[in-house]
Protein backbone atom coordinates (compact mmCIF):
# COMPACT_ATOMS: atom_id res chain seq x y z
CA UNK A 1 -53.12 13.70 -11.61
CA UNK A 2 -51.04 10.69 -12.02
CA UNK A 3 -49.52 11.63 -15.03
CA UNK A 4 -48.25 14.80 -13.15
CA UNK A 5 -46.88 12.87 -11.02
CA UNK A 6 -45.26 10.08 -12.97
CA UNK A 7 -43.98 12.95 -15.13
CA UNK A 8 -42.16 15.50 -12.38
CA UNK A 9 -40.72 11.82 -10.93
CA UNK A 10 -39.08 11.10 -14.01
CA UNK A 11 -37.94 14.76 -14.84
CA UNK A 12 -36.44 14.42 -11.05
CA UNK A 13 -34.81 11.54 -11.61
CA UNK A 14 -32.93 12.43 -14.94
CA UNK A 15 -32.05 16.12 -13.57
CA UNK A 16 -30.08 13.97 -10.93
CA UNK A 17 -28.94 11.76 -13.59
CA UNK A 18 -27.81 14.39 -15.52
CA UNK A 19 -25.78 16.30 -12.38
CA UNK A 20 -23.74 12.87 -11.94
CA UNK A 21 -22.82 12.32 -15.64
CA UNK A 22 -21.28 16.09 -16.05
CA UNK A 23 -19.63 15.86 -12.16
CA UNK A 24 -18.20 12.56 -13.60
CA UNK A 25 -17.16 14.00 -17.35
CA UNK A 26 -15.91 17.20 -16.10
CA UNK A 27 -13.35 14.91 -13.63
CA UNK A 28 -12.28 12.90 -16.49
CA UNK A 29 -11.16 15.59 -18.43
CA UNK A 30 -8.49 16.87 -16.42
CA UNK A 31 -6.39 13.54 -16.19
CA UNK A 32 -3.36 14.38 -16.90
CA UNK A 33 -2.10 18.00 -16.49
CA UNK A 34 1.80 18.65 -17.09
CA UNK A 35 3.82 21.48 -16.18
CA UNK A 36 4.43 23.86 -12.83
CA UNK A 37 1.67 24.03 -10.26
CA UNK A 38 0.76 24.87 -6.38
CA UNK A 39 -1.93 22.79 -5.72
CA UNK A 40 -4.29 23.93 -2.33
CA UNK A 41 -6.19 21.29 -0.84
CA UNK A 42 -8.89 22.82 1.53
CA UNK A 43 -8.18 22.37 5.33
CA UNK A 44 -4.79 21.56 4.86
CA UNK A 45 -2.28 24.07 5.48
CA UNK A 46 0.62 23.01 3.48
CA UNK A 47 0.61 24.62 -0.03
CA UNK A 48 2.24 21.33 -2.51
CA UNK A 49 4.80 22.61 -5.33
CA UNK A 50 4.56 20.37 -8.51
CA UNK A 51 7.45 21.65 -10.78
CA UNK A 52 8.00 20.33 -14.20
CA UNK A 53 5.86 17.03 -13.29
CA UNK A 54 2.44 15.86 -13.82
CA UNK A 55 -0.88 15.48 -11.76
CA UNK A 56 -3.16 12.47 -12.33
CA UNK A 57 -6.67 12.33 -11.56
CA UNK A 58 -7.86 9.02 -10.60
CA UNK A 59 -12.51 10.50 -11.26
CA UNK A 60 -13.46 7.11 -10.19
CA UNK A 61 -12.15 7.07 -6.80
CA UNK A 62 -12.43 10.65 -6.43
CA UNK A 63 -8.64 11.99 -5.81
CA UNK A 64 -5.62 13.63 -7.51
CA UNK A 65 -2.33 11.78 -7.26
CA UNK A 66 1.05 14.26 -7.55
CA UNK A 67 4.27 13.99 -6.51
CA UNK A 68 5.57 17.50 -4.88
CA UNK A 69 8.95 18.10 -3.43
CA UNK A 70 8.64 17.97 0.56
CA UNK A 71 12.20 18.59 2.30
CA UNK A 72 14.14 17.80 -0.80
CA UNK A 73 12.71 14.22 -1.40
CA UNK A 74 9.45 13.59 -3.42
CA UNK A 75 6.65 12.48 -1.91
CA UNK A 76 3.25 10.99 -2.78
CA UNK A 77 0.08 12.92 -1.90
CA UNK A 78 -3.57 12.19 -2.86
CA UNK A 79 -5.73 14.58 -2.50
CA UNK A 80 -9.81 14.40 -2.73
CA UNK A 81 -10.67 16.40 -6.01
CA UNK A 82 -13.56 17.96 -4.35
CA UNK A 83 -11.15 20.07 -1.92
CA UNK A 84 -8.16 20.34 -4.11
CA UNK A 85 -7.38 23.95 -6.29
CA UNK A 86 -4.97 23.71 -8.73
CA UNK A 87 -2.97 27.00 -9.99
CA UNK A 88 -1.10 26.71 -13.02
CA UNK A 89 2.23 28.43 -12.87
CA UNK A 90 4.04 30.61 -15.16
């Protein structure tokens, strides 16, 4: 009975594991995207406009940095990556 136990605690424990390491990879992989975007961030009624820049993702402190144009000037905004969409434009 032990064993069972032992067992589904470690099977728990690298499922969890395992759900943290792709979170954390599939962050890291978008670093760097170039181009035109709109970028949505949830809650926040403003849509951004990123044209012909880039959008950094900073995975280990959770946000997206960009640079959209706000009333002609450009303007910093971080965003957390958990409530931020991204559309690539055309």
């Amino acid at each position: 009975m032990k064993t069972i136990k032992y067992v589904s605690l470690a099977l728990a424990a690298l499922l969890l594991t395992g759900c943290d390491f792709m979170n954390r990879t599939s962050r890291t992989m978008d670093t760097m995207l170039g181009g035109d975007y709109d970028v949505y961030i949830q809650g926040h009624p403003v849509v951004y406009h990123v044209k012909n820049d880039k959008i950094t993702s900073q995975p280990d402190k959770g946000y997206y940095i960009f640079y959209p144009t706000v009333n002609g000037k450009k303007t910093l905004v971080q965003s957390p990556i958990q409530l931020t969409t991204i559309v690539k434009k055309d």
